[in-house]
C-alpha atoms as a PDB file:
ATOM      1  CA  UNK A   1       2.138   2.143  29.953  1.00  0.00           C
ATOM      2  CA  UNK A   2       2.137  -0.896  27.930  1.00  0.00           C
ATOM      3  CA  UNK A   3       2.733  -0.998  24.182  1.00  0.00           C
ATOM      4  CA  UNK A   4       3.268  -3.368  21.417  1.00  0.00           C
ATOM      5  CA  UNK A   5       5.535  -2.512  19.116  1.00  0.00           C
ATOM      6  CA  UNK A   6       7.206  -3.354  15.779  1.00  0.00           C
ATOM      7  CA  UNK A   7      10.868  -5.193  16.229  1.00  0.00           C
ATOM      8  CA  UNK A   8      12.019  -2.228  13.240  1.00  0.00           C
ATOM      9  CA  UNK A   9      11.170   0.537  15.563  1.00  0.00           C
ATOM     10  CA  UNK A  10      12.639  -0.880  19.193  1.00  0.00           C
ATOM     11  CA  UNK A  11      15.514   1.177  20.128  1.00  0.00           C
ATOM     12  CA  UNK A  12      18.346  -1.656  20.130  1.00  0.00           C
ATOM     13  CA  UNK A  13      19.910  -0.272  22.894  1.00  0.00           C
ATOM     14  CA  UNK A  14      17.425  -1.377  25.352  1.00  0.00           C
ATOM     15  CA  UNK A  15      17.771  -5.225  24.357  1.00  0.00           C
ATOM     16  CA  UNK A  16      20.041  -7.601  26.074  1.00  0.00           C
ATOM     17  CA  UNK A  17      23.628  -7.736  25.378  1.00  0.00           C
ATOM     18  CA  UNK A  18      23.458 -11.426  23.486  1.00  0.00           C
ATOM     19  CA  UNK A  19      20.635  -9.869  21.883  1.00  0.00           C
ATOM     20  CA  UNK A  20      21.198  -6.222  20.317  1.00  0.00           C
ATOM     21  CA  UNK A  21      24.160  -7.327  17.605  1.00  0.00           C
ATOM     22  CA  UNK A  22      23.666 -11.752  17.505  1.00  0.00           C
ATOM     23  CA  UNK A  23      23.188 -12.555  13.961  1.00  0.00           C
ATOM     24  CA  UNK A  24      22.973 -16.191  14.892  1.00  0.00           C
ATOM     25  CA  UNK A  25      19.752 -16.884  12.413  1.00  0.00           C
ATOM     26  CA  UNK A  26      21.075 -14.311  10.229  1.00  0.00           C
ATOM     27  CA  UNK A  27      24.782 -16.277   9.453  1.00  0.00           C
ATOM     28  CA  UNK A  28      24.934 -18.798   6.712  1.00  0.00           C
ATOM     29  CA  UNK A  29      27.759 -20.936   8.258  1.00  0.00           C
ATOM     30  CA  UNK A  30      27.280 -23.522  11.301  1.00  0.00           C
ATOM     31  CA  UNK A  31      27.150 -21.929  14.509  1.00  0.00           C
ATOM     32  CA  UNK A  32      27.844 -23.125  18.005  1.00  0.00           C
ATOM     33  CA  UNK A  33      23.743 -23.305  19.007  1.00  0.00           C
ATOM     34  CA  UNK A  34      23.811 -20.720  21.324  1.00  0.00           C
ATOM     35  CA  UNK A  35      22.806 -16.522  21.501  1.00  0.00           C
ATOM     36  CA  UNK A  36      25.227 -14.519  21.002  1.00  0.00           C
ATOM     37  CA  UNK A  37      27.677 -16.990  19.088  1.00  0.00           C
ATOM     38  CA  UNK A  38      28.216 -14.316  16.445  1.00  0.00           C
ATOM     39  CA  UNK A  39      27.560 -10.615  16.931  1.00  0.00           C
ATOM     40  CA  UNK A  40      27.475  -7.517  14.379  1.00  0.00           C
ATOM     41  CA  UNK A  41      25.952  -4.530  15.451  1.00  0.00           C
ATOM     42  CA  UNK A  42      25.472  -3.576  12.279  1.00  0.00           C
ATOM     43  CA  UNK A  43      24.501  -6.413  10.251  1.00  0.00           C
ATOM     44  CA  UNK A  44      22.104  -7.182  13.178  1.00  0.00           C
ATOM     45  CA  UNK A  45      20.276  -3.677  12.357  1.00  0.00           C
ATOM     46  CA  UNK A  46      20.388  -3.726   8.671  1.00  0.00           C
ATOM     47  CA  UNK A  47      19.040  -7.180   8.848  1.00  0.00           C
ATOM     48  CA  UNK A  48      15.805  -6.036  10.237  1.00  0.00           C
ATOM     49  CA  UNK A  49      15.793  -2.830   7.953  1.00  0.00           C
ATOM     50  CA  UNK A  50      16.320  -5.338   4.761  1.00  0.00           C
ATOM     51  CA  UNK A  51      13.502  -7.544   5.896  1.00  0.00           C
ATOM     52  CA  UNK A  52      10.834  -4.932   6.890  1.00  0.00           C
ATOM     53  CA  UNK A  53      11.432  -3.367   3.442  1.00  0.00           C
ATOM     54  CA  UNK A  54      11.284  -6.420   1.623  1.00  0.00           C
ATOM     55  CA  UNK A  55       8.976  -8.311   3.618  1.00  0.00           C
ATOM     56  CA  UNK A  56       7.700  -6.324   6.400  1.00  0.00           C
ATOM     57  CA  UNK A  57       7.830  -6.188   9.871  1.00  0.00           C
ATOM     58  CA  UNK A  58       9.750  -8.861  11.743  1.00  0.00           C
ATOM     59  CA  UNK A  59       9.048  -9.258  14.961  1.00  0.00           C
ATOM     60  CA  UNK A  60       7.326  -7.728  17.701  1.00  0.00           C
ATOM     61  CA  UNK A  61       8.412  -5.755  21.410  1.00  0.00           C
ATOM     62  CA  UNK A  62       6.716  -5.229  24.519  1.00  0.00           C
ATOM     63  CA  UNK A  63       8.026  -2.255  26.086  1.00  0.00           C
ATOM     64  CA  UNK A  64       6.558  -1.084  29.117  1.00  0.00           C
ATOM     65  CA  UNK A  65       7.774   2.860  30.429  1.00  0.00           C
ATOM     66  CA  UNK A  66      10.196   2.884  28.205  1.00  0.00           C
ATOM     67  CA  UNK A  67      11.795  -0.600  29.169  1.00  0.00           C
ATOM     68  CA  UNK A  68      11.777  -3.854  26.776  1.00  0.00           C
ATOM     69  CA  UNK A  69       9.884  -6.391  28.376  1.00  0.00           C
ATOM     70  CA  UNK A  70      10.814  -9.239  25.529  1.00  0.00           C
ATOM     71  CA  UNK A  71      10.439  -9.328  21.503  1.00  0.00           C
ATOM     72  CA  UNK A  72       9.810 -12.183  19.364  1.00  0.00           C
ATOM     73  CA  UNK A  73      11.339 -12.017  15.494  1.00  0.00           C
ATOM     74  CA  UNK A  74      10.327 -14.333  12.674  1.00  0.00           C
ATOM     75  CA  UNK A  75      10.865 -13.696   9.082  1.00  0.00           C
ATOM     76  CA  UNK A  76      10.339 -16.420   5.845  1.00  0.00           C
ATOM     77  CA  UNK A  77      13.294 -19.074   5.833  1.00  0.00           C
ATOM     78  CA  UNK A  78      15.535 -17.482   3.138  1.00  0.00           C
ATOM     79  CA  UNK A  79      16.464 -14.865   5.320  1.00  0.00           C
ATOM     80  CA  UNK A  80      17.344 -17.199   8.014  1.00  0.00           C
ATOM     81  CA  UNK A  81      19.769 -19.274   6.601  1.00  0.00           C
ATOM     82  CA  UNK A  82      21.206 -20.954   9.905  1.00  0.00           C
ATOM     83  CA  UNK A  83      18.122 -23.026  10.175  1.00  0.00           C
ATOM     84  CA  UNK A  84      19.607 -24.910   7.503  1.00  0.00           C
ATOM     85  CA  UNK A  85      21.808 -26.042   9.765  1.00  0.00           C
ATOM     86  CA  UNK A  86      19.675 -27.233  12.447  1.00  0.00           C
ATOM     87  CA  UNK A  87      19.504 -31.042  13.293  1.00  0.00           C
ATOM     88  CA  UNK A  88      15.784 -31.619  12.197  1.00  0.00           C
ATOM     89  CA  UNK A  89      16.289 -30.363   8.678  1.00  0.00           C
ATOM     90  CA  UNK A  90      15.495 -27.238   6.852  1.00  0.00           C
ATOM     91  CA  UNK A  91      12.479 -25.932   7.331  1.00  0.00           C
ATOM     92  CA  UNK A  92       9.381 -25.426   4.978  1.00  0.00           C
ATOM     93  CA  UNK A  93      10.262 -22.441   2.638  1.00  0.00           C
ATOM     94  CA  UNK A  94       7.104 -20.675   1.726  1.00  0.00           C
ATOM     95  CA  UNK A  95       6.122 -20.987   5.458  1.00  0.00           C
ATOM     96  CA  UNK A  96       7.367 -17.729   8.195  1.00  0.00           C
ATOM     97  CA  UNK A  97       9.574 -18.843  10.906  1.00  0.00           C
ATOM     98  CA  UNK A  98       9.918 -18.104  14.265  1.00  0.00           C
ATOM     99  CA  UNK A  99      13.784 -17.136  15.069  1.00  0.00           C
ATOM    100  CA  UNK A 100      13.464 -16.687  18.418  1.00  0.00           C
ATOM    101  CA  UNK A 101      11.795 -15.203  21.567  1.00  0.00           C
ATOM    102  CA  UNK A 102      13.370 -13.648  24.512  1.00  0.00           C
ATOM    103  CA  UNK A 103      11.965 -12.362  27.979  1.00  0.00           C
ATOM    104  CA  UNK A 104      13.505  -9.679  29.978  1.00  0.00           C
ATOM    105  CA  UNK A 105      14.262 -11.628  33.656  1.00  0.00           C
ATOM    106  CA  UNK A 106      11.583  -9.149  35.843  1.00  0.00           C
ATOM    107  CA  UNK A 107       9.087 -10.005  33.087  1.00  0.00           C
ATOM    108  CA  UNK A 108       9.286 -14.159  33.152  1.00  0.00           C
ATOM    109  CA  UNK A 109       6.431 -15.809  33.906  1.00  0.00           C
ATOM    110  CA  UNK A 110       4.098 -12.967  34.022  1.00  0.00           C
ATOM    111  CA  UNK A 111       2.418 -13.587  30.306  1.00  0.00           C
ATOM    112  CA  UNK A 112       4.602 -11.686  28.239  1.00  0.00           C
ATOM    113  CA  UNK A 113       5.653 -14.572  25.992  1.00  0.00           C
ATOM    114  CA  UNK A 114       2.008 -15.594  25.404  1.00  0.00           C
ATOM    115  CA  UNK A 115       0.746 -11.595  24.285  1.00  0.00           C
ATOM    116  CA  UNK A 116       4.249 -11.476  21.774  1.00  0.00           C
ATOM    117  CA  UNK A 117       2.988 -15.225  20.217  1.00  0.00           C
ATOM    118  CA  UNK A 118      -0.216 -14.144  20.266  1.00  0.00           C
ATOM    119  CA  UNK A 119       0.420 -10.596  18.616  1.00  0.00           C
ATOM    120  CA  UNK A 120       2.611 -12.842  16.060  1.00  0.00           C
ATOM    121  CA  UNK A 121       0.207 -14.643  14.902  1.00  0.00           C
ATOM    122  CA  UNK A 122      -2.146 -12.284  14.500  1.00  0.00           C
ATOM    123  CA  UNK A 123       0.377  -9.966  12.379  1.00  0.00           C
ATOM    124  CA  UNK A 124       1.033 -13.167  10.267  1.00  0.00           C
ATOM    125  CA  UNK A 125      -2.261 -14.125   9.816  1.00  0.00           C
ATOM    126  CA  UNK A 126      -3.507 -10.524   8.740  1.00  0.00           C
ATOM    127  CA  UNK A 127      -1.002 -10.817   5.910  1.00  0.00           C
ATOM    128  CA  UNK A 128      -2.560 -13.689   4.810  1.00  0.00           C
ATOM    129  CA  UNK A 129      -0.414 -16.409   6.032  1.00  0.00           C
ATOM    130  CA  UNK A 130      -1.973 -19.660   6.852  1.00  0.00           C
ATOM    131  CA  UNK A 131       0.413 -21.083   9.168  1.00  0.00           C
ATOM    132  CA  UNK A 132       3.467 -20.290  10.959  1.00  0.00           C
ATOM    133  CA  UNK A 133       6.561 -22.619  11.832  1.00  0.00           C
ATOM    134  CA  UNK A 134       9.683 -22.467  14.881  1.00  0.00           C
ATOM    135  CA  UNK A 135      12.124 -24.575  16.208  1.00  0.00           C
ATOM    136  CA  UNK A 136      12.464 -25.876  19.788  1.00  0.00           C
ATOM    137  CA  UNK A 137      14.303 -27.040  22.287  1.00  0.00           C
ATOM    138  CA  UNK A 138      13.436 -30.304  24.834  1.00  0.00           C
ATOM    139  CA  UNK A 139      14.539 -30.615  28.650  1.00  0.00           C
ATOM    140  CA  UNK A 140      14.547 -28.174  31.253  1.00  0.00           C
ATOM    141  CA  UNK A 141      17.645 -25.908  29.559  1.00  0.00           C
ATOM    142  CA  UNK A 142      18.547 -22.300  30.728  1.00  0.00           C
ATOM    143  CA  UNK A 143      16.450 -20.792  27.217  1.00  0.00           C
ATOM    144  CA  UNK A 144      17.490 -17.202  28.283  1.00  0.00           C
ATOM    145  CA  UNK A 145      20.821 -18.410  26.404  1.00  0.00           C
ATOM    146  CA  UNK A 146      19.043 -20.636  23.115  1.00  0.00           C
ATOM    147  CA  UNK A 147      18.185 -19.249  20.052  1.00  0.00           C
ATOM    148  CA  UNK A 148      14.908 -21.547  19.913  1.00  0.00           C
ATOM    149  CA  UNK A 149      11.674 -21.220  22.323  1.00  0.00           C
ATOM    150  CA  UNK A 150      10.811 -24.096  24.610  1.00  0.00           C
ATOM    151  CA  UNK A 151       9.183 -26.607  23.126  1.00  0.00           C
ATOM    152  CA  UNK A 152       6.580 -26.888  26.157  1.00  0.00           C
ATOM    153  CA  UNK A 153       5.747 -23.659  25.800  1.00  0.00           C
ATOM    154  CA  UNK A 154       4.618 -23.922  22.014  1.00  0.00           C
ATOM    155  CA  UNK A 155       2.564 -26.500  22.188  1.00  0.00           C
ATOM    156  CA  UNK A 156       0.707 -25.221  24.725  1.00  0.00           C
ATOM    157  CA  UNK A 157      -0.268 -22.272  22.097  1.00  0.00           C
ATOM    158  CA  UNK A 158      -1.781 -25.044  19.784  1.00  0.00           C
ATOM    159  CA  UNK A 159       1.906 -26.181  17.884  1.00  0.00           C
ATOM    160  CA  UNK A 160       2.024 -29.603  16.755  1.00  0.00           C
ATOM    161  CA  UNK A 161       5.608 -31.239  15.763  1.00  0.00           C
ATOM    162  CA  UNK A 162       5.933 -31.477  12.576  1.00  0.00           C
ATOM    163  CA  UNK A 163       9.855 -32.844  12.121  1.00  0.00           C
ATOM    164  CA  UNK A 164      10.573 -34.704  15.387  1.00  0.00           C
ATOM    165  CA  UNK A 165      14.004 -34.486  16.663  1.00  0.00           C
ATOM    166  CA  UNK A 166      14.610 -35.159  20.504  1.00  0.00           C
ATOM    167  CA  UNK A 167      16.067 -31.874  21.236  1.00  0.00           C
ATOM    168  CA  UNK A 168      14.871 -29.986  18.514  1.00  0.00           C
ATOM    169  CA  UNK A 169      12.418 -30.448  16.795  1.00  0.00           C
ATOM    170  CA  UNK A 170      10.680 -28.592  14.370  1.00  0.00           C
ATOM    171  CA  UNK A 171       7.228 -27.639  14.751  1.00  0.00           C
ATOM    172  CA  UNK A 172       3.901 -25.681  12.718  1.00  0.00           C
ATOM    173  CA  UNK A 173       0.917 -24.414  13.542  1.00  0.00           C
ATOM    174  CA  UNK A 174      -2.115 -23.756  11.443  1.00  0.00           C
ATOM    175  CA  UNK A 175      -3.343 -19.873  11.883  1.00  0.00           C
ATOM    176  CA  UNK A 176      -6.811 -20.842  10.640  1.00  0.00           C
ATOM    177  CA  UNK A 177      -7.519 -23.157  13.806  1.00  0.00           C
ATOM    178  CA  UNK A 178      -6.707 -21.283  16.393  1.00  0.00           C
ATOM    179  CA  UNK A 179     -10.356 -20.721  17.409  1.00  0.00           C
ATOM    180  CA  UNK A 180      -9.318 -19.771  21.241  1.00  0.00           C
ATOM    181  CA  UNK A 181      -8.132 -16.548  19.879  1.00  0.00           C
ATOM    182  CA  UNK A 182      -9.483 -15.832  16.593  1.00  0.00           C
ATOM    183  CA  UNK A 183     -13.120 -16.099  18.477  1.00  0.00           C
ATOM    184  CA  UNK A 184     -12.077 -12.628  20.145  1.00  0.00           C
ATOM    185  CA  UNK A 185     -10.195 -11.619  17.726  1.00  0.00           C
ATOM    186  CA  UNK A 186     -11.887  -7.929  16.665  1.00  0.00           C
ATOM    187  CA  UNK A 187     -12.153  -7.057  20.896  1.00  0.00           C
ATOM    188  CA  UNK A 188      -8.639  -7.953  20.645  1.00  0.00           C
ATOM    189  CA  UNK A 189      -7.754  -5.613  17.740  1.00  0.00           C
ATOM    190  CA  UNK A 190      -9.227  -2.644  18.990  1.00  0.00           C
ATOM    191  CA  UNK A 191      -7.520  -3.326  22.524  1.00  0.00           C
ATOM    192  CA  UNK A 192      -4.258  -3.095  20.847  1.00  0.00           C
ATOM    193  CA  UNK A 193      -5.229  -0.603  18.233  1.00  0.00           C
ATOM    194  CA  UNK A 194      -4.752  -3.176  15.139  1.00  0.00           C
ATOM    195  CA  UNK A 195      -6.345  -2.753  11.775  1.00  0.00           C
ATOM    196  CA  UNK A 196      -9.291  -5.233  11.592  1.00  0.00           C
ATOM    197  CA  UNK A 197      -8.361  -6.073   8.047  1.00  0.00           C
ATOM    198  CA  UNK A 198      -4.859  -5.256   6.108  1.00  0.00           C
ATOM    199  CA  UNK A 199      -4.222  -6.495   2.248  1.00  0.00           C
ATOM    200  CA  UNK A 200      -2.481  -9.075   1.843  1.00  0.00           C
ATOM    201  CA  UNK A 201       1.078  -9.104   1.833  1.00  0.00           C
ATOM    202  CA  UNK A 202       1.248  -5.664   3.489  1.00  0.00           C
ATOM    203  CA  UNK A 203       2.508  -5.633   6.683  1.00  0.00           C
ATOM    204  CA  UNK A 204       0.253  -4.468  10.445  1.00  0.00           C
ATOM    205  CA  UNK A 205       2.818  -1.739  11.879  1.00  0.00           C
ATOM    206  CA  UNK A 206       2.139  -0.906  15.094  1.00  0.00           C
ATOM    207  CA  UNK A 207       3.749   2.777  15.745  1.00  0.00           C
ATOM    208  CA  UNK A 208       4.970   3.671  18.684  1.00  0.00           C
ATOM    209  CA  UNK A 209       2.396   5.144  20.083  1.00  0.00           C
ATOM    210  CA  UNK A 210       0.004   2.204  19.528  1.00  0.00           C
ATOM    211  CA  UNK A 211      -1.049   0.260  22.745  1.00  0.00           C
END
């Protein structure tokens, strides 16, 4: 069984080794732009505890019989202070950020990146957010080791660039116009068992039991 789940509820465990304790985004100095180029277990989980109290949820999981397929995390800027350090400039500070995205190997290329955007976006745009920005990386580069998601693969989900760099560039994407998915979006809702409508500023949590 297939289920979508909050990034504050997935048992860390069950997420890659450069995954379960980097604090990459989380680490106000300059880091070498790679996963896994600072780890702390623990600041790594109180991280997501601070921001889902303060902010709300911060990412989302697929997990599928009990295994994580891939998660996505994004959070406002403040609370990722190394993309101050990126190359393209600091981002836009009122606007959420996607950190980064990462796909289990035996789940690549089957979709799963596309359903955790999509289920993203959604979540952000239910809390009333009107757009939603991420760095990326150009070239054909190994990205089960970058901290970004391929650049390719954004703007095929309807990203435009909005600081060009030539290996990574920032880039933003207005919720509102996303007709291909909004059009559906109720059918899609129920699928997943997400509230239709959720105040705003009050974060969608899927429980674990949610599908």
């Amino acid at each position: 069984m297939r289920k979508i789940i909050g990034l504050s509820m997935l048992d860390r465990e069950s997420l890659p080794v450069d995954c379960a304790g980097c604090v990459f985004w989380e680490t106000t100095t300059r880091l070498p732009f790679e996963c896994g180029s600072r780890c702390d277990d623990e600041q790594a989980l109180e991280w997501v505890r601070t921001v889902s109290a303060e902010w709300g949820e911060c990412g989302r999981a697929v997990v599928e019989d009990g295994e994580t397929m891939g998660f996505i995390k994004y959070a406002p800027p403040v609370h990722l202070p190394q993309a101050r350090h990126l190359p393209a400039g600091p981002p836009e500070a009122g606007v959420p950020l996607i950190a980064c995205m990462h796909i289990a190997p035996n789940a690549r290329r089957a979709g799963v990146g596309g359903l955790l955007l999509r289920a993203a976006m959604r979540d952000l745009a239910m809390r009333g957010e009107r757009s939603v920005q991420a760095y990326a990386v150009t070239g054909s580069r190994d990205l089960s080791h970058m901290p970004v998601v391929g650049v390719e693969f954004l703007l095929r989900h309807g990203f435009t660039v909005s600081r060009p760099h030539p290996e990574t560039p920032l880039l933003r994407v207005d919720l509102k116009t996303l007709a291909s998915w909004t059009e559906n979006l109720e059918a899609v809702l129920e699928s997943l068992k997400i509230p239709l409508r959720a105040p705003r500023g009050e974060p969608v949590t899927l429980a674990r039991g949610d599908r």
